[in-house]
Protein backbone atom coordinates (compact mmCIF):
# COMPACT_ATOMS: atom_id res chain seq x y z
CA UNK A 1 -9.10 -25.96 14.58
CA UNK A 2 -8.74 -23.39 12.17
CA UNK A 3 -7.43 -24.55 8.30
CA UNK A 4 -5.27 -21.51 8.50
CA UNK A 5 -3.34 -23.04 11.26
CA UNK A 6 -2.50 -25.55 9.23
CA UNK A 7 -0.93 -23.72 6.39
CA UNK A 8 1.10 -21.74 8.42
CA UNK A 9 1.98 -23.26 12.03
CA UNK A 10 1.67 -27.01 11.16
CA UNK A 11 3.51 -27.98 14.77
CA UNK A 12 0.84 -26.13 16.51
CA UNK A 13 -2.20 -27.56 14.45
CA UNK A 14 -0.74 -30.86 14.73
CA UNK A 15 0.00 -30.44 18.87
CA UNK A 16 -3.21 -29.54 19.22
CA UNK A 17 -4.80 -32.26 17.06
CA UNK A 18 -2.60 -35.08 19.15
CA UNK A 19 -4.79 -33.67 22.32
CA UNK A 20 -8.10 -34.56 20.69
CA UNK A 21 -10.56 -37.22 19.94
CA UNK A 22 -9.29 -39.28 16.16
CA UNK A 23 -12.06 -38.12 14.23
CA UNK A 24 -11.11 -39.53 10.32
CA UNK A 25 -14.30 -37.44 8.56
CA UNK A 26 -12.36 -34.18 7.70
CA UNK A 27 -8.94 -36.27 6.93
CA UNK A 28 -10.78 -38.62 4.60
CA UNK A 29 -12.63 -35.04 2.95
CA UNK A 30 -9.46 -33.59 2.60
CA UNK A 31 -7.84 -36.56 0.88
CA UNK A 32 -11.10 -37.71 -1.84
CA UNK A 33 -10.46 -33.61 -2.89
CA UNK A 34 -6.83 -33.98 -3.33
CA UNK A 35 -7.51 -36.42 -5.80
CA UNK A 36 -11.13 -35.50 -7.33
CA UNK A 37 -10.24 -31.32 -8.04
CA UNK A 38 -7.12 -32.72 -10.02
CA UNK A 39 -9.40 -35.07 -12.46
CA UNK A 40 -11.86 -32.00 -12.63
CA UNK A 41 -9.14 -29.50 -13.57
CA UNK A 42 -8.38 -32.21 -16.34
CA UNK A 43 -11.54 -31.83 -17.42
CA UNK A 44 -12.16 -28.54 -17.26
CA UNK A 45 -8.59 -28.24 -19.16
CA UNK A 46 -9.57 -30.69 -22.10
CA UNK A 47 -13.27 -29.24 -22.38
CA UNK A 48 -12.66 -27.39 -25.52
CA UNK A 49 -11.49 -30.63 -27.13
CA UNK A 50 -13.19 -33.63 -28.08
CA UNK A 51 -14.28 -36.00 -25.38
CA UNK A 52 -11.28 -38.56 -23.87
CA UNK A 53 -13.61 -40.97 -23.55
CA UNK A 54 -16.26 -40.65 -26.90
CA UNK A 55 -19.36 -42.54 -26.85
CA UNK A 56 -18.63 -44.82 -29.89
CA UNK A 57 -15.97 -46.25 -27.71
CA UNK A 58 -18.61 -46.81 -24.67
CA UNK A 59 -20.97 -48.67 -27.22
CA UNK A 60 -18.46 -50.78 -28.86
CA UNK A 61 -17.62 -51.68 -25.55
CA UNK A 62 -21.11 -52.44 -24.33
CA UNK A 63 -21.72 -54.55 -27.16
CA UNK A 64 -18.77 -56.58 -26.68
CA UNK A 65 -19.74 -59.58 -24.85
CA UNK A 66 -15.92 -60.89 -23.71
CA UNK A 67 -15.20 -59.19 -20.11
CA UNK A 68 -14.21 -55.93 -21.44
CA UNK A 69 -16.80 -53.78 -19.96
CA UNK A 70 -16.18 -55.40 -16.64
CA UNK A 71 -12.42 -54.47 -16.69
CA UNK A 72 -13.24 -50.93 -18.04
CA UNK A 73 -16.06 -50.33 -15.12
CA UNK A 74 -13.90 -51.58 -12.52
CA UNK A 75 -10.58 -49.39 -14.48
CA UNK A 76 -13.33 -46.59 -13.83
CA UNK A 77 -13.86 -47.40 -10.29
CA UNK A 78 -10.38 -48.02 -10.00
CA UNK A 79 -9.35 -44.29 -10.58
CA UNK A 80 -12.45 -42.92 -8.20
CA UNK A 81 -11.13 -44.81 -5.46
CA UNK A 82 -7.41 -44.55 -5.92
CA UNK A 83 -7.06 -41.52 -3.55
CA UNK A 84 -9.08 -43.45 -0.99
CA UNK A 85 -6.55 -46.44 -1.45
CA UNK A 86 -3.57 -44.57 -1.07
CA UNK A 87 -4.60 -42.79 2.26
CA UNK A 88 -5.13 -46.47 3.53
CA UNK A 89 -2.12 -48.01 2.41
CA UNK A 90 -0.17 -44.56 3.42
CA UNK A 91 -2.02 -44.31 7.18
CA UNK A 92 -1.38 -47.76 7.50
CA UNK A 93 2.76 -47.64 7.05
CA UNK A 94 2.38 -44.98 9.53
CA UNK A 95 1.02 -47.29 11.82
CA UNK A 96 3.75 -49.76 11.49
CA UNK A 97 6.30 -46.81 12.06
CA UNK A 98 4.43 -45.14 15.21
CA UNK A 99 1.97 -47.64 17.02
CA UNK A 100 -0.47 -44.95 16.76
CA UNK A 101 -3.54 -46.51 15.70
CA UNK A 102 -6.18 -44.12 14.13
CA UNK A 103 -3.80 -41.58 14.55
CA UNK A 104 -1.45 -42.38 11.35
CA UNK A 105 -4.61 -42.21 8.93
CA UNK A 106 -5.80 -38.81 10.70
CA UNK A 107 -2.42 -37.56 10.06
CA UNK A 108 -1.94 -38.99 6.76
CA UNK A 109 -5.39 -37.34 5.70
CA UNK A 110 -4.61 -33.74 7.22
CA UNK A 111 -1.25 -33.79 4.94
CA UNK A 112 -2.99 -33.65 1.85
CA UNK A 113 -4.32 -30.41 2.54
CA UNK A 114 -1.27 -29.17 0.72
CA UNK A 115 -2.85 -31.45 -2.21
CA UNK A 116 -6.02 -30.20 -2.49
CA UNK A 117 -4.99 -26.77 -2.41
CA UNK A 118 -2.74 -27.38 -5.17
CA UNK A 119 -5.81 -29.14 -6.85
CA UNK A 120 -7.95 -25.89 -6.65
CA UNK A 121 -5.31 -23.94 -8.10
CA UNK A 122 -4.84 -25.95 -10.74
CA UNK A 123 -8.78 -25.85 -11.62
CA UNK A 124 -8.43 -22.10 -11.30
CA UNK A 125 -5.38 -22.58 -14.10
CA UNK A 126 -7.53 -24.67 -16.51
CA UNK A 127 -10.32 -22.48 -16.67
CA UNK A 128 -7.94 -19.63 -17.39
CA UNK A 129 -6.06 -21.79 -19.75
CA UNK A 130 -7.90 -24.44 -21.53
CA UNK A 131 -6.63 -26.92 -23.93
CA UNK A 132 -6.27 -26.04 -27.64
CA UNK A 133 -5.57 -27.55 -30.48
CA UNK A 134 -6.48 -29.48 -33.76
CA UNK A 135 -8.08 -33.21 -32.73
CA UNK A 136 -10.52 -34.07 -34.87
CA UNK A 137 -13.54 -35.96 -33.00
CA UNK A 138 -13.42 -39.82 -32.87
CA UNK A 139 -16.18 -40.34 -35.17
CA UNK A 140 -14.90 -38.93 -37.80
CA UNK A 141 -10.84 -40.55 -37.34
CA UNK A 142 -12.63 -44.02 -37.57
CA UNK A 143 -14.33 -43.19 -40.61
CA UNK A 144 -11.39 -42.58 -42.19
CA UNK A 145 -9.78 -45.75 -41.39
CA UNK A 146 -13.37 -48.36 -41.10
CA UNK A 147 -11.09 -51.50 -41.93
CA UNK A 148 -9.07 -51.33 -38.80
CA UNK A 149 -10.33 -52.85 -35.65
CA UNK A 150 -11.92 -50.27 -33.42
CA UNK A 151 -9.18 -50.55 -30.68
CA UNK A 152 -6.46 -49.97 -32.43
CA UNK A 153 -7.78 -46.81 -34.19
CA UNK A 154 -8.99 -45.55 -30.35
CA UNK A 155 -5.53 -45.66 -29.70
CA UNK A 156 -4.24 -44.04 -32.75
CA UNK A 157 -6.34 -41.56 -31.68
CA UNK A 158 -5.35 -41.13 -28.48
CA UNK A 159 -2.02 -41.10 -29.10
CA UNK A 160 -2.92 -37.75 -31.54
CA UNK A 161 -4.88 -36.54 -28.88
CA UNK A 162 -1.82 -36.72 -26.68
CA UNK A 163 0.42 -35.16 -28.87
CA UNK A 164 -1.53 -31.97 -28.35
CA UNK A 165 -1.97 -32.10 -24.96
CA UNK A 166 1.75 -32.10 -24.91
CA UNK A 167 2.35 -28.71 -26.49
CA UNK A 168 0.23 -27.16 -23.98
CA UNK A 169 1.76 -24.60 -21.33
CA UNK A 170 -0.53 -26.20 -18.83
CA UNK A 171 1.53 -29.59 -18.31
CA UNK A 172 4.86 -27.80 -17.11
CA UNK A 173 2.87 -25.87 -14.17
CA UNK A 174 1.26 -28.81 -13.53
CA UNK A 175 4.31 -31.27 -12.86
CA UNK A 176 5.75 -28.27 -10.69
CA UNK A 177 2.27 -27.52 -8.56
CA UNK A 178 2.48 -30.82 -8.23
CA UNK A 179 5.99 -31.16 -7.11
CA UNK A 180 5.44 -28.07 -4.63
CA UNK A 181 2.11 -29.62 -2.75
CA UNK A 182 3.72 -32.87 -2.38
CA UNK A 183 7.17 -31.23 -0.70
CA UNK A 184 4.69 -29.49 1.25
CA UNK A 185 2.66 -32.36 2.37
CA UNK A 186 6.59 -33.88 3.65
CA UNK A 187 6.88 -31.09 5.67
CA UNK A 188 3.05 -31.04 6.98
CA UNK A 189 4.18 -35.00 7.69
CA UNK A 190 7.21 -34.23 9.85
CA UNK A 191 5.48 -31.74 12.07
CA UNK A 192 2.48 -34.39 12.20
CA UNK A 193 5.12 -37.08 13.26
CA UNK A 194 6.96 -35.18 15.21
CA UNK A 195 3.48 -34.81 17.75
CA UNK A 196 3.06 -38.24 18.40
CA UNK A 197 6.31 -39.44 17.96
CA UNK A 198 9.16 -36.98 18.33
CA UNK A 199 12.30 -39.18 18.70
CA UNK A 200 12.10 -40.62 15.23
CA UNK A 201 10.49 -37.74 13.26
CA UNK A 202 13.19 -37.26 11.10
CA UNK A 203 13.23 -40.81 10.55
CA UNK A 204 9.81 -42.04 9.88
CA UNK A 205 9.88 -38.89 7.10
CA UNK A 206 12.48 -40.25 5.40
CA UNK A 207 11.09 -43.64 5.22
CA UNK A 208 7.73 -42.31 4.16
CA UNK A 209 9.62 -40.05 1.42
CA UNK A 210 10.17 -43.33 -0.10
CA UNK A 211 6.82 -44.50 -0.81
CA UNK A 212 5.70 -41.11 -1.32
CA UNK A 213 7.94 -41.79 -4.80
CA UNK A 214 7.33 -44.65 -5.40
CA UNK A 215 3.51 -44.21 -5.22
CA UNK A 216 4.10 -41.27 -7.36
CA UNK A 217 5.54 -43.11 -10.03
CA UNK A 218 2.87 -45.81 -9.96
């Protein structure tokens, strides 16, 4: 089936994807780049800027002996996987709602198409309007301050480096690309509902709005 079909006949794609074998490979494609092209438009947004993350920071925590590199690598791993997570926490309420097996994480992955689009507009966005500002690398903040423990001047910093990121243009489209693919996906969920279970469309939506929010605001 064609992507196309999709965008702009979402009851047909989804009819037609009720009459065929589950097959989770494209969903689960379609949800890791929702997620993955918005943390590379970050950082193609921030790349004229000092790096988030500066290497001082990685060291100090290497050398620390006391379980703090083992909650930052699995904070890292964390963030990698939380697209993966959602889709299985999101296919799975839609397997409570519909007693469709497979079927609520194929249909859960297919709705973040609307996602991912809005992720490769958004890297389109960033490299057309990167990040600019005055944020002086790390290095040279904690030299200015070389009494004060490490983590508390990191997030000093960060909080300057946020401050700037702030008064960039960027943000505002963001929220409202944002806002636009996830109404989208709503509607891409009804029509997917509505295939396999058309009595309570309207109602598994709604109850799927709800953790759509609340997901968001985690």
């Amino acid at each position: 089936m064609k992507l196309w079909t999709l965008i702009v006949q979402p009851q047909v794609f989804f009819r037609r994807l009720a009459e065929q074998p589950i097959n989770l490979w494209f969903p689960l494609g379609i949800v890791l780049s929702a997620g993955w092209l918005r943390y590379i438009a970050l950082f193609l947004w921030i790349r004229h800027l000092p790096p988030i993350l500066p290497a001082a920071v990685l060291q100090q925590l290497s050398v620390e002996n006391n379980g703090k590199l083992l909650g930052f690598s699995i904070a890292v791993i964390g963030l990698l996987c939380w697209p993966l997570i959602g889709w299985g926490i999101y296919g799975g309420i839609i397997q409570l709602l519909t007693r469709c097996r497979g079927r609520a994480w194929q249909i859960a992955g297919w709705t973040h198409g609307s996602i991912a689009l809005m992720g490769l507009i958004l890297i389109g966005l960033a490299g057309l309007m990167p990040a600019t500002g005055r944020v002086i690398p790390y290095t040279q903040f904690s030299a200015l301050r070389p009494e004060e423990p490490w983590l508390s001047q990191y997030q000093t910093w960060l909080q300057i480096y946020h401050q700037v990121l702030r008064e960039q243009a960027f943000l505002p489209i963001t929220f409202w690309l944002i806002l636009v693919g996830s109404l989208w996906s709503l509607w891409l969920l009804y029509w997917g509902l509505k295939a396999i279970s058309p009595t309570k469309a309207a109602l598994n939506t709604s109850i799927l709005t709800l953790w759509v929010i609340i997901w968001r605001i985690l």
